[in-house]
Protein backbone atom coordinates (compact mmCIF):
# COMPACT_ATOMS: atom_id res chain seq x y z
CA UNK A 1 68.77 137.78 13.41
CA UNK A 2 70.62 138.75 10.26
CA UNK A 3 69.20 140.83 7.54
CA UNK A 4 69.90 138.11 5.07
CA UNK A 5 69.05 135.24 6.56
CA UNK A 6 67.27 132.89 4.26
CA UNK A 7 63.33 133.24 4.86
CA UNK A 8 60.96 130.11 3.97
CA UNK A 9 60.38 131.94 0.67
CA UNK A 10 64.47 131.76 0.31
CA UNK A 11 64.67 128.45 0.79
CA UNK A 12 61.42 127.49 -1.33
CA UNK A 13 62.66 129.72 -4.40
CA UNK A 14 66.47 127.97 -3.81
CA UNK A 15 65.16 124.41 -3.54
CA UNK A 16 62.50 125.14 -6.58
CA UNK A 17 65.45 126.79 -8.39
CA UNK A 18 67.56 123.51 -8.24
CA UNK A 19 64.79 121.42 -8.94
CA UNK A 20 63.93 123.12 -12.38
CA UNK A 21 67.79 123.73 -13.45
CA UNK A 22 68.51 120.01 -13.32
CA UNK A 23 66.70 119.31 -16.93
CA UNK A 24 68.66 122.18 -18.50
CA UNK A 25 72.11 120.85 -17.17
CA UNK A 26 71.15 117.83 -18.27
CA UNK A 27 70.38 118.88 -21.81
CA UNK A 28 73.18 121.34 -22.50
CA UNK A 29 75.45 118.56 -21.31
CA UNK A 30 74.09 116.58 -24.18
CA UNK A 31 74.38 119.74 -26.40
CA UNK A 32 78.05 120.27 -26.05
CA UNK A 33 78.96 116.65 -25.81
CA UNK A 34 77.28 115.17 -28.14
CA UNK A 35 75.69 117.74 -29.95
CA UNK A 36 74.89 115.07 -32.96
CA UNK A 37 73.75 111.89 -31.45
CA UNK A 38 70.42 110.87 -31.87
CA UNK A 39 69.18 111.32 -28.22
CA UNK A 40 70.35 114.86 -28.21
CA UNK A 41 68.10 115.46 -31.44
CA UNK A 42 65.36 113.81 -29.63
CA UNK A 43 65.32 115.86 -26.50
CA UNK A 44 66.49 119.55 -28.12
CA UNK A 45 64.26 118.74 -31.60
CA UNK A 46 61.74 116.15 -31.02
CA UNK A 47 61.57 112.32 -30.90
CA UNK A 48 63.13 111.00 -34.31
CA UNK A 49 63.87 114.53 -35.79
CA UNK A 50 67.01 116.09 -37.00
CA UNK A 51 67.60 119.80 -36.74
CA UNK A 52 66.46 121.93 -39.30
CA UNK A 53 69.68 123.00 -40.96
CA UNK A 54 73.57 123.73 -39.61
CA UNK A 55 72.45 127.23 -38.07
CA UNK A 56 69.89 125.47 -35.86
CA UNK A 57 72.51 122.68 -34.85
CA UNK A 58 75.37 125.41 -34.37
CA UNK A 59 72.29 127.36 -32.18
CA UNK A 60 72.23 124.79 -29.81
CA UNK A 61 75.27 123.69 -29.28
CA UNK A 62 76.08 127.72 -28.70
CA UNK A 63 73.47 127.93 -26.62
CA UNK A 64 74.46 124.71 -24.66
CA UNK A 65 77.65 125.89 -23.96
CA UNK A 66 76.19 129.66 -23.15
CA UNK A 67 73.50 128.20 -20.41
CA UNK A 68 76.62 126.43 -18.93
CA UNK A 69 78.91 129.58 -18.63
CA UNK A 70 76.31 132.17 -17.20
CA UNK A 71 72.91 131.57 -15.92
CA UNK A 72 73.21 127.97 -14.93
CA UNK A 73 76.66 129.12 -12.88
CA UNK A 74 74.74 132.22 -11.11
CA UNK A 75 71.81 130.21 -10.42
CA UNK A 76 73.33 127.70 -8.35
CA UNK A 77 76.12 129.81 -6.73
CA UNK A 78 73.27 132.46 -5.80
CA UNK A 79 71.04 129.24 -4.35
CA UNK A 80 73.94 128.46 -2.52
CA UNK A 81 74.89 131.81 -1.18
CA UNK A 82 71.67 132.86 -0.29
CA UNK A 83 70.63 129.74 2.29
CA UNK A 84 74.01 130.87 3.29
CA UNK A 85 72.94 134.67 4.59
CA UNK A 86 75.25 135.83 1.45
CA UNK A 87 73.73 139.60 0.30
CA UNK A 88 75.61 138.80 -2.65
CA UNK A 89 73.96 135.47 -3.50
CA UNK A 90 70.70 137.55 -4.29
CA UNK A 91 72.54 139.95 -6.90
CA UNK A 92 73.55 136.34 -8.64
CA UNK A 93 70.25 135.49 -8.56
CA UNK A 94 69.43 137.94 -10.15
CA UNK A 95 71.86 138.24 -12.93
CA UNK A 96 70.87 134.52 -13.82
CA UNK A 97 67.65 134.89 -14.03
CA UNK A 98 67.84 138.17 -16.45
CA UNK A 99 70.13 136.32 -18.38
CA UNK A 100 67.35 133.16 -18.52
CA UNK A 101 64.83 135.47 -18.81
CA UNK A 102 66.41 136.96 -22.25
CA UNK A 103 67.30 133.66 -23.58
CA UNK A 104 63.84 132.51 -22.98
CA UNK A 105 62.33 135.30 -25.03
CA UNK A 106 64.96 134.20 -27.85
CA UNK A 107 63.63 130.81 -27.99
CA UNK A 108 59.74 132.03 -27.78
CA UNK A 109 60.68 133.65 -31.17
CA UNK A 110 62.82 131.11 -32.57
CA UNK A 111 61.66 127.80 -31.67
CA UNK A 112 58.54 128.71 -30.03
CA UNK A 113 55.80 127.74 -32.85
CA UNK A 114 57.73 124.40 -33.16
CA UNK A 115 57.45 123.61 -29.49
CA UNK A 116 54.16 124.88 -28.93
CA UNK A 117 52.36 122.73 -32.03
CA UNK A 118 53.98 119.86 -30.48
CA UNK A 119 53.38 120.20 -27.27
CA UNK A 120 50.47 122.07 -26.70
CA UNK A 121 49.89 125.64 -25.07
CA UNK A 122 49.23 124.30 -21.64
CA UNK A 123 52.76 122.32 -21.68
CA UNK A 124 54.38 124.78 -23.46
CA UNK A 125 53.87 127.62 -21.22
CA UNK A 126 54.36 125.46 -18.13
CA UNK A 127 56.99 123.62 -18.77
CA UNK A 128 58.89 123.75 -22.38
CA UNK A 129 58.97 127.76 -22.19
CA UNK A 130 56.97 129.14 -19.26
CA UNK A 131 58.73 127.50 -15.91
CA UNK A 132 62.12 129.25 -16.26
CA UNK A 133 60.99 132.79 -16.73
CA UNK A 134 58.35 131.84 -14.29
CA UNK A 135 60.92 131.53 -11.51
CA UNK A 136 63.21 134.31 -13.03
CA UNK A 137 60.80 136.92 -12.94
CA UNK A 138 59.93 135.72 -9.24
CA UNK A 139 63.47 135.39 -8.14
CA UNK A 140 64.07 138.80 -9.52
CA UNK A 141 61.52 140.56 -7.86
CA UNK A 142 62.27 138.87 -4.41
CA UNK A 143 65.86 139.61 -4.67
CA UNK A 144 65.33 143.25 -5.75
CA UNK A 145 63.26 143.25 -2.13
CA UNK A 146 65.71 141.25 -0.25
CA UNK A 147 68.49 143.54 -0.98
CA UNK A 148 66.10 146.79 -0.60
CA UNK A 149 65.06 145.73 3.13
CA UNK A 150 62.00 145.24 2.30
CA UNK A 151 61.21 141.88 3.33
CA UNK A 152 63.95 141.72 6.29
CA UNK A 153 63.33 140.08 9.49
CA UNK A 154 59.85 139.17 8.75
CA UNK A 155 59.90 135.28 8.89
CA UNK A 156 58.45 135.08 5.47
């Protein structure tokens, strides 16, 4: 048996992983596209909303284009290499989720208080905020092991 062949946490972290990314693609699709229309306001802002002023319009269309070039990228190639047996799908893993982990904290700070009074603390720390860092700090953790030996070979 390999040392990095994928275990049934592998492939429930990958298949998770690809699951919760498809939203976000989505989005910053929207955000680079058409970073003014109307249903791009309603999904970044909130139904019927504009954005607060140019610096929070330029913010996500930056940050659109920024998920697109880095985490989103070493998410799904590390998903991809790592049902594969790739050792190096793991350290992608875990550069993506570092990346969405310090992104994440940005928008606690930034956009956070808008989200959450909509939305509600349950939703907000599931879903809106919570679910990415979530699986980053998970996928972190698990690679860190993976790569250290310490979960080789067990079946897990």
């Amino acid at each position: 048996m390999n040392a990095f062949e994928p275990t049934r946490i592998t492939w429930i972290l990958s298949i998770t992983g690809l699951i919760i990314y498809i939203p976000p693609i989505y989005l910053e699709v929207l955000a680079i596209c058409r970073p003014r229309s109307q249903k791009t306001k309603d999904l970044l802002v909130g139904k019927g909303e504009d954005y607060k002023d140019q610096t929070h319009a330029s913010f996500c269309h930056g940050h659109g284009w920024a998920d697109m070039l880095v985490p989103i990228p070493f998410v799904i190639a590390g998903c991809i290499a790592v049902l594969f047996g790739r050792p190096w799908g793991y350290m992608l893993w875990f550069a993506g989720a570092a990346v969405t982990i310090y992104a994440h904290l940005i928008l606690l700070f930034l956009e956070g208080r808008e989200i959450y009074t909509k939305w509600g603390k349950l939703a907000f720390f599931t879903y809106a905020w919570g679910i990415w860092v979530y699986w980053s700090v998970i996928v972190m953790v698990y690679s860190l092991l993976r790569v250290q030996g310490a979960i080789f070979n067990t079946g897990i």
